[in-house]
Protein backbone atom coordinates (compact mmCIF):
# COMPACT_ATOMS: atom_id res chain seq x y z
CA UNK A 1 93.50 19.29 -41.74
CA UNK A 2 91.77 21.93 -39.61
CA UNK A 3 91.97 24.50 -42.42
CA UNK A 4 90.17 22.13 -44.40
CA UNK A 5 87.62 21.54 -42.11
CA UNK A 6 86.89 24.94 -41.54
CA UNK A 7 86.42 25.54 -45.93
CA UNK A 8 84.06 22.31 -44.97
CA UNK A 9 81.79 23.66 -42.36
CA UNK A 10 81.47 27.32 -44.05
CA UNK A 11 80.47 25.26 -47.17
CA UNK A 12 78.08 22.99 -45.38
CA UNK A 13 76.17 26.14 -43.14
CA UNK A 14 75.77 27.69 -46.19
CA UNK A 15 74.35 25.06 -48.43
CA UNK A 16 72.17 23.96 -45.45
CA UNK A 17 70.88 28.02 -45.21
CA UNK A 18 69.64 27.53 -48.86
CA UNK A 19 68.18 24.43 -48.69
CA UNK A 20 66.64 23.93 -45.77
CA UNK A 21 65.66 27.89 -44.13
CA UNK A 22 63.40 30.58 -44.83
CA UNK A 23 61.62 33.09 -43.09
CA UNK A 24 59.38 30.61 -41.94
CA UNK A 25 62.08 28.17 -41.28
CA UNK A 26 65.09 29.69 -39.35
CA UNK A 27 67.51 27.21 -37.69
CA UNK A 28 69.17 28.06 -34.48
CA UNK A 29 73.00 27.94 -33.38
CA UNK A 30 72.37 25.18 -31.69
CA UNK A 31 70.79 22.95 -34.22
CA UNK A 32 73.94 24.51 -36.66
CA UNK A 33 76.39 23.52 -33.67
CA UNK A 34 74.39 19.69 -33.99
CA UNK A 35 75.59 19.32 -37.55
CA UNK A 36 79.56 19.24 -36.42
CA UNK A 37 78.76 17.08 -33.37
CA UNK A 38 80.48 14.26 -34.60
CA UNK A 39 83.73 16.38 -36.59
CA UNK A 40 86.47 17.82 -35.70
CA UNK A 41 85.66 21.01 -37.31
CA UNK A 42 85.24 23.56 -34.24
CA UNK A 43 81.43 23.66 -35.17
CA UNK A 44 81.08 25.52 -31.79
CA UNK A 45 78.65 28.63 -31.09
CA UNK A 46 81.22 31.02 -31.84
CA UNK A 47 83.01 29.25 -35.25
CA UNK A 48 79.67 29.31 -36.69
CA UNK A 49 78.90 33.01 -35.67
CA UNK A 50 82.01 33.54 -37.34
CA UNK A 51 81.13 31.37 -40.37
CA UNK A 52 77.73 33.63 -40.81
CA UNK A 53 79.42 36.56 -40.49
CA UNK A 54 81.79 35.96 -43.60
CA UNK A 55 78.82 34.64 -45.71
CA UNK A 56 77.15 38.31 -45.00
CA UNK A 57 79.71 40.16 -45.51
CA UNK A 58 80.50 38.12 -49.07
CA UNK A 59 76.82 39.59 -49.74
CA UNK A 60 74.55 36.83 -48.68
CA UNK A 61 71.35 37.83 -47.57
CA UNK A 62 71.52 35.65 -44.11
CA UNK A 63 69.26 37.47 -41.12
CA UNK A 64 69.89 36.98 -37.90
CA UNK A 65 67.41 36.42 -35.38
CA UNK A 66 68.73 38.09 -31.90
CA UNK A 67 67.83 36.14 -28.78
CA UNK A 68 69.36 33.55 -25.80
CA UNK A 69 70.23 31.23 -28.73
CA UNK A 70 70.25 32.95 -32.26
CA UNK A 71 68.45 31.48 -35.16
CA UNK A 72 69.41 32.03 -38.58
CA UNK A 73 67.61 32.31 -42.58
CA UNK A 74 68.46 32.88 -45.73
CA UNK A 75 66.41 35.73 -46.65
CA UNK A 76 66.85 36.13 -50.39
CA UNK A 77 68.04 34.52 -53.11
CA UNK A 78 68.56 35.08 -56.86
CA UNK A 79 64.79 34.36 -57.92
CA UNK A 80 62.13 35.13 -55.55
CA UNK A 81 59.11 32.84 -54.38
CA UNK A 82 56.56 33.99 -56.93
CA UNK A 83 59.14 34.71 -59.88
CA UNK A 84 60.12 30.74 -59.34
CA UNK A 85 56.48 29.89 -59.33
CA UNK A 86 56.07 32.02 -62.43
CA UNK A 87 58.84 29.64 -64.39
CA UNK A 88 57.43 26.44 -63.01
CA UNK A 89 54.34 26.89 -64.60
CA UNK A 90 55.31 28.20 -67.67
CA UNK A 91 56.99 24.90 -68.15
CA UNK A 92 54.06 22.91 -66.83
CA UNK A 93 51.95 24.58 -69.25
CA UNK A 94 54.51 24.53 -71.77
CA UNK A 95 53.19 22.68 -75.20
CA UNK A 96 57.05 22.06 -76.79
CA UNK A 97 59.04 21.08 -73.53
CA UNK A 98 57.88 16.00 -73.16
CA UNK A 99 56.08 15.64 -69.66
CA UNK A 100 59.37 13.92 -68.51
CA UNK A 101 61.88 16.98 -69.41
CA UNK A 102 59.42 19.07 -67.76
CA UNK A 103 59.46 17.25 -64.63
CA UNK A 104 62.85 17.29 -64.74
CA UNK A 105 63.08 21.24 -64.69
CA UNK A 106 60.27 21.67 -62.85
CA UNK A 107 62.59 19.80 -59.86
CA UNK A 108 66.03 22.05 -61.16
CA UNK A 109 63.66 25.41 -60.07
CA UNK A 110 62.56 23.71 -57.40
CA UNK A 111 66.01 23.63 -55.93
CA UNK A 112 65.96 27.89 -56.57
CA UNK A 113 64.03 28.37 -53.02
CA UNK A 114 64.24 26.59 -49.84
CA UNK A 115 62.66 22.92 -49.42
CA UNK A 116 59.77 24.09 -47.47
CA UNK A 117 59.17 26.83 -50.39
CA UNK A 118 59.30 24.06 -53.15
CA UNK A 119 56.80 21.92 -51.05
CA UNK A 120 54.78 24.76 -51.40
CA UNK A 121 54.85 25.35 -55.10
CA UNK A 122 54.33 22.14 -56.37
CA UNK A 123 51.58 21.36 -53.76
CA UNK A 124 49.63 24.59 -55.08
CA UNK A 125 50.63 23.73 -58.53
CA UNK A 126 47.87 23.61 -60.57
CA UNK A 127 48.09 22.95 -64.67
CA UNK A 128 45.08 21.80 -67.18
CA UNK A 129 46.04 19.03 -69.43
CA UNK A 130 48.34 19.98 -71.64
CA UNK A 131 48.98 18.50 -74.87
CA UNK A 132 52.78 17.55 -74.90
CA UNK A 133 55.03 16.23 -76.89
CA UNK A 134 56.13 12.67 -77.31
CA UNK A 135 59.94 14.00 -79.14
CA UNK A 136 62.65 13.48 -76.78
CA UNK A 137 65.48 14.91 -79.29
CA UNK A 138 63.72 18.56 -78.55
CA UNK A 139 66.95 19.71 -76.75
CA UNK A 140 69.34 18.23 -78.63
CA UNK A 141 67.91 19.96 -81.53
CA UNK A 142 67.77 23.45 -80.00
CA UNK A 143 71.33 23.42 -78.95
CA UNK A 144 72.32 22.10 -82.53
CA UNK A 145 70.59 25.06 -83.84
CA UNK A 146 72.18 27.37 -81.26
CA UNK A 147 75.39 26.15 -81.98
CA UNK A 148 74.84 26.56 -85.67
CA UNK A 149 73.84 30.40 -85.27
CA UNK A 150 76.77 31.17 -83.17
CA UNK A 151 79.42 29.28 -85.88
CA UNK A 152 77.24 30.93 -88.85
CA UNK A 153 76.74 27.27 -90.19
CA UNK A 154 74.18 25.22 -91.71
CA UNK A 155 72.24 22.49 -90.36
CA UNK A 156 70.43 19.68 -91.93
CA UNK A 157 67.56 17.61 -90.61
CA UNK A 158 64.57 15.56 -90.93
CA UNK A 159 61.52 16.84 -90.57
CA UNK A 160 57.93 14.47 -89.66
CA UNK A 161 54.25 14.73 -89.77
CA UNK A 162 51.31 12.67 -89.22
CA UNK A 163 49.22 10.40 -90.86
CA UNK A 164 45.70 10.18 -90.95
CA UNK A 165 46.01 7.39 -88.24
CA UNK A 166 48.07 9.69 -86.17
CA UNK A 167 51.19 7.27 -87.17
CA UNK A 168 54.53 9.77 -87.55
CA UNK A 169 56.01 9.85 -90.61
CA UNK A 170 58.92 11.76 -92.47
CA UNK A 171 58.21 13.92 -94.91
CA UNK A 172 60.02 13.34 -98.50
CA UNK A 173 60.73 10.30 -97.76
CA UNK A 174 62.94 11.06 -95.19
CA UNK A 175 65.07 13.35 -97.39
CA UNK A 176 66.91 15.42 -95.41
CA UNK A 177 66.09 19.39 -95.09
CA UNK A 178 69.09 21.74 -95.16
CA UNK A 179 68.67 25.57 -93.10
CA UNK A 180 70.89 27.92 -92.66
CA UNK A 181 69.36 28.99 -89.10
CA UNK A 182 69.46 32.60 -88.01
CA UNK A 183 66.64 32.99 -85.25
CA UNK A 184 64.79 31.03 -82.64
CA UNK A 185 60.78 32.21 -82.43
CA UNK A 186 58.36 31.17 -78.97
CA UNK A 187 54.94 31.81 -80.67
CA UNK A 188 51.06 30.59 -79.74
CA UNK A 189 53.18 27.36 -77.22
CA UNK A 190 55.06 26.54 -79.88
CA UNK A 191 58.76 26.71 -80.53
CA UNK A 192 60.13 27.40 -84.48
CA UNK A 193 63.41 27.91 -86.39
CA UNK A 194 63.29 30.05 -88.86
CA UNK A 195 65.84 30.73 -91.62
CA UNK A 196 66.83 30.27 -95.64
CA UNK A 197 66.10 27.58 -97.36
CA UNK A 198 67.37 26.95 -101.07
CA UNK A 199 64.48 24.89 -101.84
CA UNK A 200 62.48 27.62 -100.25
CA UNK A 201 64.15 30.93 -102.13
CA UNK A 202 60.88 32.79 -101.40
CA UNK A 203 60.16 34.43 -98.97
CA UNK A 204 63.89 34.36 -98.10
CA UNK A 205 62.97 33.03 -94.49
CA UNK A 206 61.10 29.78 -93.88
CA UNK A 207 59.80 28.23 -90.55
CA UNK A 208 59.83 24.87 -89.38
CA UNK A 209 58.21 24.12 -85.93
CA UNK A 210 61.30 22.36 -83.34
CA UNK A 211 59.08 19.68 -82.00
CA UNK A 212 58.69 18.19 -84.87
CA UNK A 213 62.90 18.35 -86.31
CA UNK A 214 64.97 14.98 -85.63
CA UNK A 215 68.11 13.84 -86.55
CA UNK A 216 69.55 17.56 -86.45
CA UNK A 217 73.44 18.25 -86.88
CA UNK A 218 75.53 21.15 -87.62
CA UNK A 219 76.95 20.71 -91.66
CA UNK A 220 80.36 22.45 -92.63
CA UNK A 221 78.69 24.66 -95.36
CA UNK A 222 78.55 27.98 -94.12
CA UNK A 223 74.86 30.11 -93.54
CA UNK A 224 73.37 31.85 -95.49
CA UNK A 225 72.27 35.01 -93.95
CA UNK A 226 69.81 37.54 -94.35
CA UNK A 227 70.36 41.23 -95.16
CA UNK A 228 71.22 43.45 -92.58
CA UNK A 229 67.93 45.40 -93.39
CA UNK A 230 65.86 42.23 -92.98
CA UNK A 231 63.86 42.55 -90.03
CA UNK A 232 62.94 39.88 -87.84
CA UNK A 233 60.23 41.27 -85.53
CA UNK A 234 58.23 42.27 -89.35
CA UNK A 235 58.93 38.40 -90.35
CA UNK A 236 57.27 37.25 -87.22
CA UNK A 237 54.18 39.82 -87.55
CA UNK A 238 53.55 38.57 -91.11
CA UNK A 239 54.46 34.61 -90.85
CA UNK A 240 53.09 33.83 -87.12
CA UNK A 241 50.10 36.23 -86.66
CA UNK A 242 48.56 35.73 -89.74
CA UNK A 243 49.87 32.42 -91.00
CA UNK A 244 52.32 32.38 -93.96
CA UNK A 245 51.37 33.75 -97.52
CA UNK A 246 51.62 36.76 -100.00
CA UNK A 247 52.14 39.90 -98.15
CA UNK A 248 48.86 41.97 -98.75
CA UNK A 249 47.65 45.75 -97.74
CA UNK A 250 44.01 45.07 -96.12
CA UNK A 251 41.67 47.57 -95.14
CA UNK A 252 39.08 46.55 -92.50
CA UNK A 253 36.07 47.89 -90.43
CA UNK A 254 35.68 47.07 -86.97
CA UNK A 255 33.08 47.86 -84.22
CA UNK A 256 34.38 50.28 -81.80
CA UNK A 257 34.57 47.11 -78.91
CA UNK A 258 36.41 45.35 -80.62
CA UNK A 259 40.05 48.04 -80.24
CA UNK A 260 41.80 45.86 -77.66
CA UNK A 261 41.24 42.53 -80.75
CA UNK A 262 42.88 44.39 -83.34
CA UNK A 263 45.48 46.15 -80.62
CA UNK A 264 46.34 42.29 -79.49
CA UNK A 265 46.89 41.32 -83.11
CA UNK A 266 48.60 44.00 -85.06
CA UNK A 267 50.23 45.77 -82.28
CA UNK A 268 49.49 50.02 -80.88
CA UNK A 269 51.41 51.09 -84.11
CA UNK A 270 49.05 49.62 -86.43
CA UNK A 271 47.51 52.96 -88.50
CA UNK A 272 43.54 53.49 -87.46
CA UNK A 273 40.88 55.99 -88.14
CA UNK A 274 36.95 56.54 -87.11
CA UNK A 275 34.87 55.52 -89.60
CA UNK A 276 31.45 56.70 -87.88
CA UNK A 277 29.94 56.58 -83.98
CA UNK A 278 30.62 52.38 -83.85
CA UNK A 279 33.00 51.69 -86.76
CA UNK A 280 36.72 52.51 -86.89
CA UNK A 281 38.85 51.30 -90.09
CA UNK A 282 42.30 49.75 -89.67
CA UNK A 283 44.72 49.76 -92.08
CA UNK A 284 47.89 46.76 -91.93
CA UNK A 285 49.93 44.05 -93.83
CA UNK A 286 48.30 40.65 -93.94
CA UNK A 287 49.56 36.65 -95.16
CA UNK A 288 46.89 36.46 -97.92
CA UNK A 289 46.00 32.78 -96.06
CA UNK A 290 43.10 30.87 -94.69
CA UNK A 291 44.10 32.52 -90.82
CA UNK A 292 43.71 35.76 -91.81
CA UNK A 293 40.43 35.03 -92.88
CA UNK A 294 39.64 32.24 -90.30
CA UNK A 295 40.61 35.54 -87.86
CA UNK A 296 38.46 37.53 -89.14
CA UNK A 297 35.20 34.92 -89.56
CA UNK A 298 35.85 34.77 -85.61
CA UNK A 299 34.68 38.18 -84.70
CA UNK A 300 31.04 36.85 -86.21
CA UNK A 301 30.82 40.61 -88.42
CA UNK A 302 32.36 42.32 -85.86
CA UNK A 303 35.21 43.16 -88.19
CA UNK A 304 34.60 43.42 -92.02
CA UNK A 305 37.08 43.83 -95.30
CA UNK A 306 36.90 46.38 -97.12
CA UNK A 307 39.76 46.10 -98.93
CA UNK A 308 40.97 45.11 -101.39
CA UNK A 309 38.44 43.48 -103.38
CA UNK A 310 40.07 40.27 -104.18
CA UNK A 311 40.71 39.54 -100.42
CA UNK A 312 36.59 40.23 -100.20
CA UNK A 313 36.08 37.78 -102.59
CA UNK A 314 38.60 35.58 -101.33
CA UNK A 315 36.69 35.34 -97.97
CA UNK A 316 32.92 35.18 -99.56
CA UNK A 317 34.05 32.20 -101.57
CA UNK A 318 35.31 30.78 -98.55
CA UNK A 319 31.88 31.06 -96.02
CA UNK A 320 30.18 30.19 -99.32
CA UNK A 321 32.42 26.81 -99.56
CA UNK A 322 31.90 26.33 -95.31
CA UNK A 323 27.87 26.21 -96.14
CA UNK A 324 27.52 24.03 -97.89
C-alpha cells in the first residue's frame, strides 16, 4: 500500500506542477507537504525533494528555487506561452471550425500552460466577429475523409447550398456525391477536399468545400488515384488562387508598386521582366474565370492584360456588362 502511495504522490506533484505553477507561480515545499496532510503517503519535506528530483532527472523542466523553504515551477512545457496563444486564435478566428467546437479546443490548449497562463490568454483574447459555421458533422467528416485516404477508398456524401432565403438545401436532390479523396487543402479560412470525381472526369481533381459535406462515410469501392506526376501544390495554384477554369498562359503589365501583389499571388518563381521605368510584365498560368479577372479589376489599372487577346476581351466585356 505504501508503494502505491508513493506512484500516487509523484503523480499528483507532478500534475499539480503543470497545472497550477509557473514562473510567476512557484509553490513551496511546504504548501507541496499540505497536499499529503491528510494521507499516508510520506508527503514529508524530504519524500517530495525526492519526488522532484526523479521528475528532473526523467527530463522535466522543474526549477528549483533555493531558500529556508524551497519553492518549486514548472518551467517549460511542450508548447510555449505565445506558440499556445498563436493556436488559440487561429481557432477563434477560424471560419470552418462551429463557435461551440471552438470553445471546446480553445479550453483543450488552454490546459497546454499553467492555469494562471490560460487566465491570461483568454482574458487578452481578442477576435472580430467571425462568420462561423452552423455544421456540427465538420469533424466527423474530416476524419471520414482521413480514414478514406489512408485505406485508399472512396467516400460518398451529400453535399448543400443555400437558397435565396438563406434556407439550406441539398443539391441534386439530395443525390449522393461519390470522391475518391486524395488531399485535404486550408485555403482563404476555408477547409476543402479535393479528389476524382466520375461525374467530374475533367480536370481529373475536383473540390468540394468540408463545411458544407454531410452524411459522409467511407464506401468499399476502392480510390481512384491520381498519377504519380500529378502535382498537388500546381492544382492548388490554379483551382484556389484563381478560382477554377481552363488553364490559360496570361501576360500582364503591372506598375512597379505593385511586386509584393503579384509576389503574394503567384509565388517568387513566377517568370518577370521590366517593361519600362514603372511597368514590369509577368508572365503565369491562370483559371480563365470571373476571379482572375475580378483580381485583376481590384488593382483599379494598376495591373493590365496584355495577353492573350481573348482574355482582353473577356475582361472588357465584363466592366462593359458591370456599367451598365
Amino acid at each position: 500500500m505504501s508503494a502505491q502511495k508513493n506512484k500516487q504522490r509523484i503523480l499528483r506533484i507532478l500534475k499539480y506542477l503543470y497545472k497550477e505553477t509557473d514562473e510567476q507561480h512557484p509553490v513551496t515545499n511546504q504548501e507541496l507537504v499540505a497536499m499529503f496532510a491528510d494521507e499516508t503517503a510520506n508527503g514529508n519535506r524530504k519524500t517530495i525533494k525526492n519526488d522532484i528530483d526523479v521528475l528532473e532527472n526523467e527530463g522535466f523542466d522543474i526549477i528549483t528555487l533555493k531558500n529556508y523553504r524551497n519553492s518549486y515551477y514548472m518551467a517549460s512545457r511542450i508548447f510555449e506561452v505565445p506558440e499556445v496563444k498563436l493556436l488559440i486564435d487561429a481557432v477563434a478566428a477560424s471560419r470552418f471550425i462551429t463557435k461551440e467546437k471552438s470553445n471546446v479546443l480553445i479550453g483543450k490548449l488552454s490546459n497546454l500552460v499553467s492555469r494562471k497562463q490560460a487566465e491570461t490568454l483568454v482574458r487578452h483574447m481578442y477576435s472580430a466577429d467571425v462568420l462561423k459555421p452552423e455544421n456540427e458533422q465538420i469533424f466527423y467528416v474530416i476524419d471520414v475523409i482521413t480514414d478514406a485516404i489512408d485505406a485508399g477508398r472512396q467516400i460518398r456524401f451529400q453535399y448543400y447550398d443555400y437558397l435565396p432565403t438563406k434556407e439550406k438545401v441539398l443539391k441534386n436532390d439530395g443525390e449522393f456525391y461519390f470522391l475518391s479523396p486524395f488531399a485535404l487543402i486550408w485555403d482563404d479560412n476555408h477547409y476543402y477536399v479535393a479528389g476524382h470525381s466520375e461525374k467530374h472526369p475533367v480536370p481529373f481533381a475536383v473540390n468540394f468545400r468540408i463545411d458544407r459535406i454531410c452524411n459522409a462515410e467511407m464506401t468499399e469501392e476502392d480510390a481512384i488515384l491520381p498519377d504519380e506526376d500529378f502535382n498537388i501544390d500546381v492544382y492548388v495554384h490554379k483551382q484556389f488562387r484563381m478560382n477554377v477554369g481552363e488553364s490559360i498562359d496570361v501576360v500582364m503589365a503591372c506598375l512597379n508598386e505593385r511586386m509584393r501583389n503579384v509576389i503574394d499571388c503567384f509565388g517568387e518563381d513566377v517568370e518577370t521582366w521590366v517593361l519600362d521605368e514603372e511597368h514590369f510584365c509577368v508572365r503565369t498560368q491562370v483559371a480563365d474565370s470571373p476571379t482572375f479577372y475580378s483580381w485583376v479589376f481590384g488593382f483599379g489599372g494598376d495591373i493590365r492584360i496584355l495577353e492573350p487577346r481573348l482574355a482582353v476581351k473577356k475582361y472588357r466585356k465584363m466592366l462593359r456588362k458591370g456599367l451598365r
